[in-house]
N, C-alpha and C. Protein backbone atom coordinates (compact mmCIF):
# COMPACT_ATOMS: atom_id res chain seq x y z
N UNK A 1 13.12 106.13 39.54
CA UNK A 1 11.91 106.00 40.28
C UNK A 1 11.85 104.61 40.89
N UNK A 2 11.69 104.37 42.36
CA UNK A 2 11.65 103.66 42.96
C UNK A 2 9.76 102.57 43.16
N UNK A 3 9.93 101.55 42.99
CA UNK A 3 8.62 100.91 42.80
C UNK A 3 8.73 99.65 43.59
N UNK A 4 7.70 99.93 44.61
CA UNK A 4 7.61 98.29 45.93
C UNK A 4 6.71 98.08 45.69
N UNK A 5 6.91 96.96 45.41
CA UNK A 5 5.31 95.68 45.76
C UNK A 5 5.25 95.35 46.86
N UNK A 6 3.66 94.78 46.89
CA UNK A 6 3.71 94.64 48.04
C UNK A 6 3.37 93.34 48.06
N UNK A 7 4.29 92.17 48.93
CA UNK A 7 4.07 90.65 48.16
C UNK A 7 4.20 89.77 49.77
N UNK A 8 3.47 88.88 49.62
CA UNK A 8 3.53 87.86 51.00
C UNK A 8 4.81 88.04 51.63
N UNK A 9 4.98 87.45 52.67
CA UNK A 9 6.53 87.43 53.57
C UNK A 9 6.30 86.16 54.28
N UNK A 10 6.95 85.57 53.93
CA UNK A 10 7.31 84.21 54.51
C UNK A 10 8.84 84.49 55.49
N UNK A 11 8.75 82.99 56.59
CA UNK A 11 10.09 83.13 57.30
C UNK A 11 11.21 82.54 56.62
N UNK A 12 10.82 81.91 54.97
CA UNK A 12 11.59 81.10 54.63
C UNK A 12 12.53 81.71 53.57
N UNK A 13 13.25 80.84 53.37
CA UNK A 13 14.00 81.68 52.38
C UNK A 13 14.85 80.57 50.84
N UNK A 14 14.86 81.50 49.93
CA UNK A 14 14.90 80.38 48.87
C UNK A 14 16.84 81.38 48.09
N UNK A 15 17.42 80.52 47.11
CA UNK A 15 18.41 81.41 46.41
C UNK A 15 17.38 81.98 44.88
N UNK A 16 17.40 82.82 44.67
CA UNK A 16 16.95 83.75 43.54
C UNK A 16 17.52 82.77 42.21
N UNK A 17 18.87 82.51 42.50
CA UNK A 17 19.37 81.60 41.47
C UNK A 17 18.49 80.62 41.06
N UNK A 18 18.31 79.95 41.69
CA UNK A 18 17.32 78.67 41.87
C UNK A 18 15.77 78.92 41.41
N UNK A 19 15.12 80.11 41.65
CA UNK A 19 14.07 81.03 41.48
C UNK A 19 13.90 80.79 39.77
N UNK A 20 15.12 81.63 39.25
CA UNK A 20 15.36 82.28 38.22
C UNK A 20 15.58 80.99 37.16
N UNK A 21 16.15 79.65 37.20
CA UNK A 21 16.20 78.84 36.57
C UNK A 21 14.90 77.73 36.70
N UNK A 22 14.19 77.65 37.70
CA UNK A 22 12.71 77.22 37.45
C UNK A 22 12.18 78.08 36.86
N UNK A 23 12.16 79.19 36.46
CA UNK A 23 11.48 80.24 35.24
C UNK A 23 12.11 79.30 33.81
N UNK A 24 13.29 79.27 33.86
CA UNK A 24 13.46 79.26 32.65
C UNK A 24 13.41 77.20 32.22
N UNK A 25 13.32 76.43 33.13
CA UNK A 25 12.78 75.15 32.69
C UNK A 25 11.40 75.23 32.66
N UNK A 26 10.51 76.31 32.89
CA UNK A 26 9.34 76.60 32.87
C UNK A 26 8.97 76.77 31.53
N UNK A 27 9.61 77.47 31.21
CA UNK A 27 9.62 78.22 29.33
C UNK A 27 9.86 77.19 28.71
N UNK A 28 11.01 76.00 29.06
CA UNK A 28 11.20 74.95 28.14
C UNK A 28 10.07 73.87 28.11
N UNK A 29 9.79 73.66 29.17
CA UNK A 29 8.00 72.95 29.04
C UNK A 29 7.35 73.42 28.59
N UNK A 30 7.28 74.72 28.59
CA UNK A 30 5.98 75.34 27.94
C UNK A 30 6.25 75.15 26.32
N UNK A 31 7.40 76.02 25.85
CA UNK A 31 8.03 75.25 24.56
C UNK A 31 8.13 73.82 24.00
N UNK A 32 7.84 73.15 24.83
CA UNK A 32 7.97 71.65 24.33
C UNK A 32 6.68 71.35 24.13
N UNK A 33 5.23 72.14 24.54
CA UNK A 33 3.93 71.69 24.74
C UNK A 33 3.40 72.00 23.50
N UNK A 34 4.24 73.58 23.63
CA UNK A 34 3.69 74.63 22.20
C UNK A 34 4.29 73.86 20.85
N UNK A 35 5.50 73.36 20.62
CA UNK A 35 5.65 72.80 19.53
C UNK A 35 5.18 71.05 19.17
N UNK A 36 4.89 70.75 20.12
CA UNK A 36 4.81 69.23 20.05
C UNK A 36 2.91 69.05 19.97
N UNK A 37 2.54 69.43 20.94
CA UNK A 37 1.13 69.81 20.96
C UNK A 37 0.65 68.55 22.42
N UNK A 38 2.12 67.96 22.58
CA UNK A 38 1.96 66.65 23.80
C UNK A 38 1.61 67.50 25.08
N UNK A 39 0.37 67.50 25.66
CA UNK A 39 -0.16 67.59 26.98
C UNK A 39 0.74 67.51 28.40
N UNK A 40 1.70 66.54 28.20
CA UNK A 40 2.24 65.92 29.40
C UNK A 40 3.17 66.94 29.76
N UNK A 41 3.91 67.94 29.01
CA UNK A 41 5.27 68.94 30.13
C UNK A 41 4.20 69.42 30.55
N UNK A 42 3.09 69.75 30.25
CA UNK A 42 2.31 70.84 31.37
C UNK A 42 1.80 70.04 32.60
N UNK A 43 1.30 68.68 32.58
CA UNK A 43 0.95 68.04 33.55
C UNK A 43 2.03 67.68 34.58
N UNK A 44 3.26 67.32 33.67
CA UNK A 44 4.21 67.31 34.30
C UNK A 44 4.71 68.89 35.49
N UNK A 45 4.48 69.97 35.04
CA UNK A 45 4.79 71.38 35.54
C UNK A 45 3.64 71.51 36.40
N UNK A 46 2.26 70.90 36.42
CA UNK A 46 1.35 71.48 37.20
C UNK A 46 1.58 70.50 38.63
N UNK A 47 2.48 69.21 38.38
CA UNK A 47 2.85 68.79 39.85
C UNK A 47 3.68 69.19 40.46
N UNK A 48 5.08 69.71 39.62
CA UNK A 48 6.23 70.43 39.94
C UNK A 48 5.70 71.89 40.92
N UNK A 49 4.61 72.85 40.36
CA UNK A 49 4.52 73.88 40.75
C UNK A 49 3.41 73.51 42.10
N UNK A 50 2.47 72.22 42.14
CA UNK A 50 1.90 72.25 42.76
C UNK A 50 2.72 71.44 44.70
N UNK A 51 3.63 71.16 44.06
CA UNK A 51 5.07 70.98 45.24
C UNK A 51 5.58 72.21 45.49
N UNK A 52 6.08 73.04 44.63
CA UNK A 52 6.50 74.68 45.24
C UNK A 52 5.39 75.47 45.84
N UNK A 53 4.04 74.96 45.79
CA UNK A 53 3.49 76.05 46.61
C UNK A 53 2.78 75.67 47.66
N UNK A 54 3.26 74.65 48.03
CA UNK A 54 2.98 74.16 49.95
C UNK A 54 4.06 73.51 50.28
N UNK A 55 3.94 72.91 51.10
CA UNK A 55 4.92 72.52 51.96
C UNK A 55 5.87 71.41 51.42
N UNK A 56 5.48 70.85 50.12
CA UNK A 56 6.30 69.89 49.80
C UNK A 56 7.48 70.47 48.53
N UNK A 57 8.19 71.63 48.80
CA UNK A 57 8.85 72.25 47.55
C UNK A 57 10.40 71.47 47.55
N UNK A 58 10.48 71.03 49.24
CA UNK A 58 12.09 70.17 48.85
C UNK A 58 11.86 69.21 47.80
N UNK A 59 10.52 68.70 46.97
CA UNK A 59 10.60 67.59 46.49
C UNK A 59 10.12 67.92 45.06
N UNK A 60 10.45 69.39 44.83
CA UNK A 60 9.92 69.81 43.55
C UNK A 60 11.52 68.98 42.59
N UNK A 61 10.68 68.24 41.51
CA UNK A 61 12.43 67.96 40.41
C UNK A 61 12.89 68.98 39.73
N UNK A 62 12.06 70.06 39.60
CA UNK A 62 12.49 71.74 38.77
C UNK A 62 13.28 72.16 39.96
N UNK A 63 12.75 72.11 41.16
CA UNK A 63 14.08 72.85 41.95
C UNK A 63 15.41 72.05 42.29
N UNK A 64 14.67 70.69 42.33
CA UNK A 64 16.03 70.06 42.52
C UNK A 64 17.09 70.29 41.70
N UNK A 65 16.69 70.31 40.49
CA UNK A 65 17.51 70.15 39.37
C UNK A 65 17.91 71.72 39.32
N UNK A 66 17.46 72.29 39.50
CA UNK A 66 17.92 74.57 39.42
C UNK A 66 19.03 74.14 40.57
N UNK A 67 18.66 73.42 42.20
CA UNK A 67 19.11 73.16 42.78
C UNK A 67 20.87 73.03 42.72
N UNK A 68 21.01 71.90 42.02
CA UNK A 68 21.96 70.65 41.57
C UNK A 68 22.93 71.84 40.61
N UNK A 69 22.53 72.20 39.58
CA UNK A 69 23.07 73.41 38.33
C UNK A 69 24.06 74.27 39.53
N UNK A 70 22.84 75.42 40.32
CA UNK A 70 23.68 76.34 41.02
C UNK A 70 25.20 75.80 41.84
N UNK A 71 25.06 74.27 42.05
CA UNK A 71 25.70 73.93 43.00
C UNK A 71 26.91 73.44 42.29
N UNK A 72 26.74 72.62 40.92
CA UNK A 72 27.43 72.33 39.94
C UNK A 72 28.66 73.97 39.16
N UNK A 73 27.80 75.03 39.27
CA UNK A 73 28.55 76.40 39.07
C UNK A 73 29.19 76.85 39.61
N UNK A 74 28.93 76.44 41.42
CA UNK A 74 29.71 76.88 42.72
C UNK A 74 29.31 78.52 42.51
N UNK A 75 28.03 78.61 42.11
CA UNK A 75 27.15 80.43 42.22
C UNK A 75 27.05 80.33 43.78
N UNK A 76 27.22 81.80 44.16
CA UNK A 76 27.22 82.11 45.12
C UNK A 76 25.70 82.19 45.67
N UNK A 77 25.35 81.78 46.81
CA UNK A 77 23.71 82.17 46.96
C UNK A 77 23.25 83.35 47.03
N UNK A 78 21.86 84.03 46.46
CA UNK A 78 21.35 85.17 46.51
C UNK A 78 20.22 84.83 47.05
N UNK A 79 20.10 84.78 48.67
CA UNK A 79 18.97 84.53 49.18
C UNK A 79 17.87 85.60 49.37
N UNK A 80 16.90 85.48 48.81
CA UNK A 80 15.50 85.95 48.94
C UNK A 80 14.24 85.84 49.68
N UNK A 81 13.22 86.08 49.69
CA UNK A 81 12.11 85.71 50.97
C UNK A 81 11.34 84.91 49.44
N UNK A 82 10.63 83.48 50.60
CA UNK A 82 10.21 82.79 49.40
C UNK A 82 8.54 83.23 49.69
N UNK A 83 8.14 83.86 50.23
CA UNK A 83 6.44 84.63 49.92
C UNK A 83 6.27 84.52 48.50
N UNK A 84 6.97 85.49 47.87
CA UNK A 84 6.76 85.87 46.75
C UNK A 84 6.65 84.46 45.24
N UNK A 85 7.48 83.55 45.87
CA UNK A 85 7.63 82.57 44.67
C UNK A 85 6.91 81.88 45.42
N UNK A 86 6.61 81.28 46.41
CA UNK A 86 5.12 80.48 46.77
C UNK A 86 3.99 81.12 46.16
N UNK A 87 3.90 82.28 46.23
CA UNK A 87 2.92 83.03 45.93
C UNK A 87 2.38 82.45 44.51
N UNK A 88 3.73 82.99 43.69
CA UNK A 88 3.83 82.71 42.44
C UNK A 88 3.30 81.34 41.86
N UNK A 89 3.93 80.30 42.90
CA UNK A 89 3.80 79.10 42.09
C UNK A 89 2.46 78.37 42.09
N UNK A 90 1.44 79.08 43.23
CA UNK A 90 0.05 79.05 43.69
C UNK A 90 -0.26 79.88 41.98
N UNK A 91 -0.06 80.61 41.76
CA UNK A 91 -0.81 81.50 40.75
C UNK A 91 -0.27 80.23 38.86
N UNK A 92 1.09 79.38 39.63
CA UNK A 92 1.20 78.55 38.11
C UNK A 92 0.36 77.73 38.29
N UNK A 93 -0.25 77.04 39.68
CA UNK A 93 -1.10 76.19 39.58
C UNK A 93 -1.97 76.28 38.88
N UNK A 94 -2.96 77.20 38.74
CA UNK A 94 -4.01 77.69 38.16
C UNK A 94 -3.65 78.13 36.31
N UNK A 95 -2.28 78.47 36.09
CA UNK A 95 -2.39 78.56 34.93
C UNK A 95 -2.11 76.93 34.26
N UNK A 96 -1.53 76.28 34.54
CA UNK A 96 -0.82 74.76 34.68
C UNK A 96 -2.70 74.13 34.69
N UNK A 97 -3.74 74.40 35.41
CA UNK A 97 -4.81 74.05 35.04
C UNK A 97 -5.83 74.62 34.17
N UNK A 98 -5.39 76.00 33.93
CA UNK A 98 -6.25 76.11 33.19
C UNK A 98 -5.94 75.71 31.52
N UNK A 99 -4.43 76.09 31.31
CA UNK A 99 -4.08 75.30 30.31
C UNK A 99 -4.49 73.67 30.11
N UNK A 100 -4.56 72.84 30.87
CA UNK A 100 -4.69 71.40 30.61
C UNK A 100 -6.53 71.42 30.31
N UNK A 101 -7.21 72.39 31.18
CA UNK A 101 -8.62 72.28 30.91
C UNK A 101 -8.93 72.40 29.55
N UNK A 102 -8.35 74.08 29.11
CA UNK A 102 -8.48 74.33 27.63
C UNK A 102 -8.07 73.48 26.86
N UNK A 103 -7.22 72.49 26.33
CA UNK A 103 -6.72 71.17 25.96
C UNK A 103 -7.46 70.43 26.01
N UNK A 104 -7.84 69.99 26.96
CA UNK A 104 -8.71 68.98 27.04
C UNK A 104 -10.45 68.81 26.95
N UNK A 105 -10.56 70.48 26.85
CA UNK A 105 -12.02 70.27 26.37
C UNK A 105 -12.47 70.90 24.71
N UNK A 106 -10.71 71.00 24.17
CA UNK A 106 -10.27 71.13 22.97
C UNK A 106 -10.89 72.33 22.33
N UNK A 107 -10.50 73.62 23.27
CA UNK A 107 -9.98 74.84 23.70
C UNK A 107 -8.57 75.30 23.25
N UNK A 108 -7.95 74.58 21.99
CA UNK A 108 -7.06 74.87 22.11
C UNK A 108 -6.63 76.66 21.75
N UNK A 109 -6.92 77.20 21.19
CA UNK A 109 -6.63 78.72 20.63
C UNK A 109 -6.69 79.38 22.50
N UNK A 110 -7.18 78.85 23.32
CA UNK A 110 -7.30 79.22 24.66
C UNK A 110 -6.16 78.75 25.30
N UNK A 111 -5.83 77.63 25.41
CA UNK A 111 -4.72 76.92 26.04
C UNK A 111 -3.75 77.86 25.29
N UNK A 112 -3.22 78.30 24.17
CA UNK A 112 -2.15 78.68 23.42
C UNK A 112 -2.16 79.65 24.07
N UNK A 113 -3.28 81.02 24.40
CA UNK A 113 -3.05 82.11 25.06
C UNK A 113 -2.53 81.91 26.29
N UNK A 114 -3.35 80.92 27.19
CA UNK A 114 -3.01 80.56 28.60
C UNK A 114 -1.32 80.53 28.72
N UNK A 115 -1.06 79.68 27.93
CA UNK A 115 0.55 79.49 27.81
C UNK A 115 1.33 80.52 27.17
N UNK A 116 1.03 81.09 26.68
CA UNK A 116 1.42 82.34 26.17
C UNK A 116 1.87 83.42 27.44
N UNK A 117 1.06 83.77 28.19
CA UNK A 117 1.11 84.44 29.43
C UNK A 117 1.78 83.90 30.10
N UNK A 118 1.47 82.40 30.44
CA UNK A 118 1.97 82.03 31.63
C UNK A 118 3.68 81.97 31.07
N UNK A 119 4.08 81.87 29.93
CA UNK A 119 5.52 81.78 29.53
C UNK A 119 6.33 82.87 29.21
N UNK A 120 5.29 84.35 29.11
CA UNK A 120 5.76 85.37 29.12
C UNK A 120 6.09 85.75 30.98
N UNK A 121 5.19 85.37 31.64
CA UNK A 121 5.67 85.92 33.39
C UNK A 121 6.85 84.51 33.71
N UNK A 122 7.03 83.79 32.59
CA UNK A 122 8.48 82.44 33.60
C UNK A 122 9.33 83.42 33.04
N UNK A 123 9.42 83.86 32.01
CA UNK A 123 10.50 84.65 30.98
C UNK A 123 10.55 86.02 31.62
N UNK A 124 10.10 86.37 32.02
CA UNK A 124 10.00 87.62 32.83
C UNK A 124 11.04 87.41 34.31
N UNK A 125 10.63 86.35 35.10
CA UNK A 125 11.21 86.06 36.38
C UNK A 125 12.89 85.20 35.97
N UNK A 126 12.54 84.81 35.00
CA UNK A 126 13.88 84.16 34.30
C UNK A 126 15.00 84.82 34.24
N UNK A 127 14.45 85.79 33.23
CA UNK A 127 15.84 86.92 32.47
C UNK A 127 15.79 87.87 33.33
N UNK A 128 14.96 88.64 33.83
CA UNK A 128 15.27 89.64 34.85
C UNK A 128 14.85 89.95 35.92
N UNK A 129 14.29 89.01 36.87
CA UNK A 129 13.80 88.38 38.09
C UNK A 129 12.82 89.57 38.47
N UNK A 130 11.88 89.78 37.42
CA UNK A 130 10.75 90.38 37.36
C UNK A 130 9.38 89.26 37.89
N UNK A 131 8.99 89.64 39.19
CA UNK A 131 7.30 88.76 39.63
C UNK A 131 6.56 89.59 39.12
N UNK A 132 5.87 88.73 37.97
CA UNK A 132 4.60 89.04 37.70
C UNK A 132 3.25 88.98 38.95
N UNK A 133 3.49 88.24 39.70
CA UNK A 133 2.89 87.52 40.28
C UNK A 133 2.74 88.87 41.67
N UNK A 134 3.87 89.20 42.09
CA UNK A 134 3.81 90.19 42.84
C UNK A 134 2.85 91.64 42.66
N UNK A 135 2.80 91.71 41.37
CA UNK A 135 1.94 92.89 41.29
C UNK A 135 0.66 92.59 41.19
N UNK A 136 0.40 90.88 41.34
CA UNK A 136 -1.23 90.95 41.37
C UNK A 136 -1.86 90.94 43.24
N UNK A 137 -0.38 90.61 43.54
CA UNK A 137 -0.94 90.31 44.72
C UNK A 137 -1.99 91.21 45.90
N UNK A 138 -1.62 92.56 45.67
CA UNK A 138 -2.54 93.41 46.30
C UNK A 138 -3.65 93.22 46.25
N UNK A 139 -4.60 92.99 44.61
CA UNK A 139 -5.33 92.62 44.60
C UNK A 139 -5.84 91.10 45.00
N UNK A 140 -5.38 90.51 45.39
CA UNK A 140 -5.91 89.28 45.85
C UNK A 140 -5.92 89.14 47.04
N UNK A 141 -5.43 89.80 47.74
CA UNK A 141 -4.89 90.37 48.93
C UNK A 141 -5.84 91.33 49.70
N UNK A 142 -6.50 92.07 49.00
CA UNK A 142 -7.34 92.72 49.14
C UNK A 142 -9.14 92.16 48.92
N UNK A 143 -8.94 91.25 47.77
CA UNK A 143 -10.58 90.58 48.01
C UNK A 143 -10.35 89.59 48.87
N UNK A 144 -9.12 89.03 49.15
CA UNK A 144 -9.43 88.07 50.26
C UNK A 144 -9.41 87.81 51.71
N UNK A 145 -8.06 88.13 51.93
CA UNK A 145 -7.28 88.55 53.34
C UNK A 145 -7.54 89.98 53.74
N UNK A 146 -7.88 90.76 53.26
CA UNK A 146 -8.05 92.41 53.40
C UNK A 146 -9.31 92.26 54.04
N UNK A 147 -10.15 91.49 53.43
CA UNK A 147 -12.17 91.98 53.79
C UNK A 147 -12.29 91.20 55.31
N UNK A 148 -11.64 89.73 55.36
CA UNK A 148 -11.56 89.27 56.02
C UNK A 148 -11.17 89.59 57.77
N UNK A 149 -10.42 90.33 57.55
CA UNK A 149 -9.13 90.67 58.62
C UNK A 149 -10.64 92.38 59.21
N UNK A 150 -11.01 93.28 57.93
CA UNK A 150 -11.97 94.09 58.50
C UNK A 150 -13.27 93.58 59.00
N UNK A 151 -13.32 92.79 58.88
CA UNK A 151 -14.58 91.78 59.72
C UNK A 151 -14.77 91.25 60.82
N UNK A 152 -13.32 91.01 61.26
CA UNK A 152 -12.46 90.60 62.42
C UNK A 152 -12.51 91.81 62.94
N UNK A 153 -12.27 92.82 62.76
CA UNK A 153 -12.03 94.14 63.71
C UNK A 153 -13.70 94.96 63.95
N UNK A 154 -14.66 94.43 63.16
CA UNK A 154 -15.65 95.18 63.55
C UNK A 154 -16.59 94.81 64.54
């Protein structure tokens, strides 16, 4: 059984490789937050992700460094449309804050869930280049850009 999302389209384009290993330095911050209880990989990840989801992603150090690896392997590129992981990394922003909020207004049993999720969808896009992120998009898509666009036509 065949299953499409339906996910932004950008003109740009990113390697999946590269995709797939910012998932998984994603998990290791998140792991380093969860055992240590130190605040900073997530603050650190909420600037990283907040560079992948506008215009400043050449200067993300998670991609550089996924970057640098693929290139170090001599992996062949698997280029993809980057909609979908902009998309995505707009949707870590928000978990990347809501985790630091819960933390910091010492929320923690909240922050643990927050990170919990948010490290189950890096682990998801990681190991089997599953977007979580893609299947929300209809819906966001739909309260935002959808109502919008019929408003315009009436």
């Amino acid at each position: 059984m065949k299953i499409a999302a339906f996910c932004p389209i950008s003109n740009r384009k990113i390697d999946e490789h590269v995709a797939r290993l910012n998932g998984a330095f994603t998990i290791l911050f998140l792991a380093v937050f969860l055992f240590t209880g130190n605040i900073l990989p997530v603050i650190f990840l909420l600037a990283d992700f907040t560079l992948r989801s506008g215009i400043y992603s050449r200067f993300s150090p998670l991609a550089l460094l996924s970057k640098q690896i693929v290139k170090t392997f001599s992996l062949k590129p698997v280029l993809i449309n980057a909609g979908p992981k902009i998309f995505a990394a707009r949707i870590g922003v928000v978990f990347n804050i809501a985790i630091i909020a819960s933390y910091l207004t010492g929320l923690n049993n909240l922050a643990l869930i927050f990170t919990g999720i948010f490290g189950t969808c890096a682990f998801l896009e990681s190991v089997f280049g599953y977007c979580v992120a893609c299947q929300f998009y209809p819906f966001v898509y739909k309260l935002s850009y959808h109502s919008k666009i019929q408003k315009l036509k009436i």
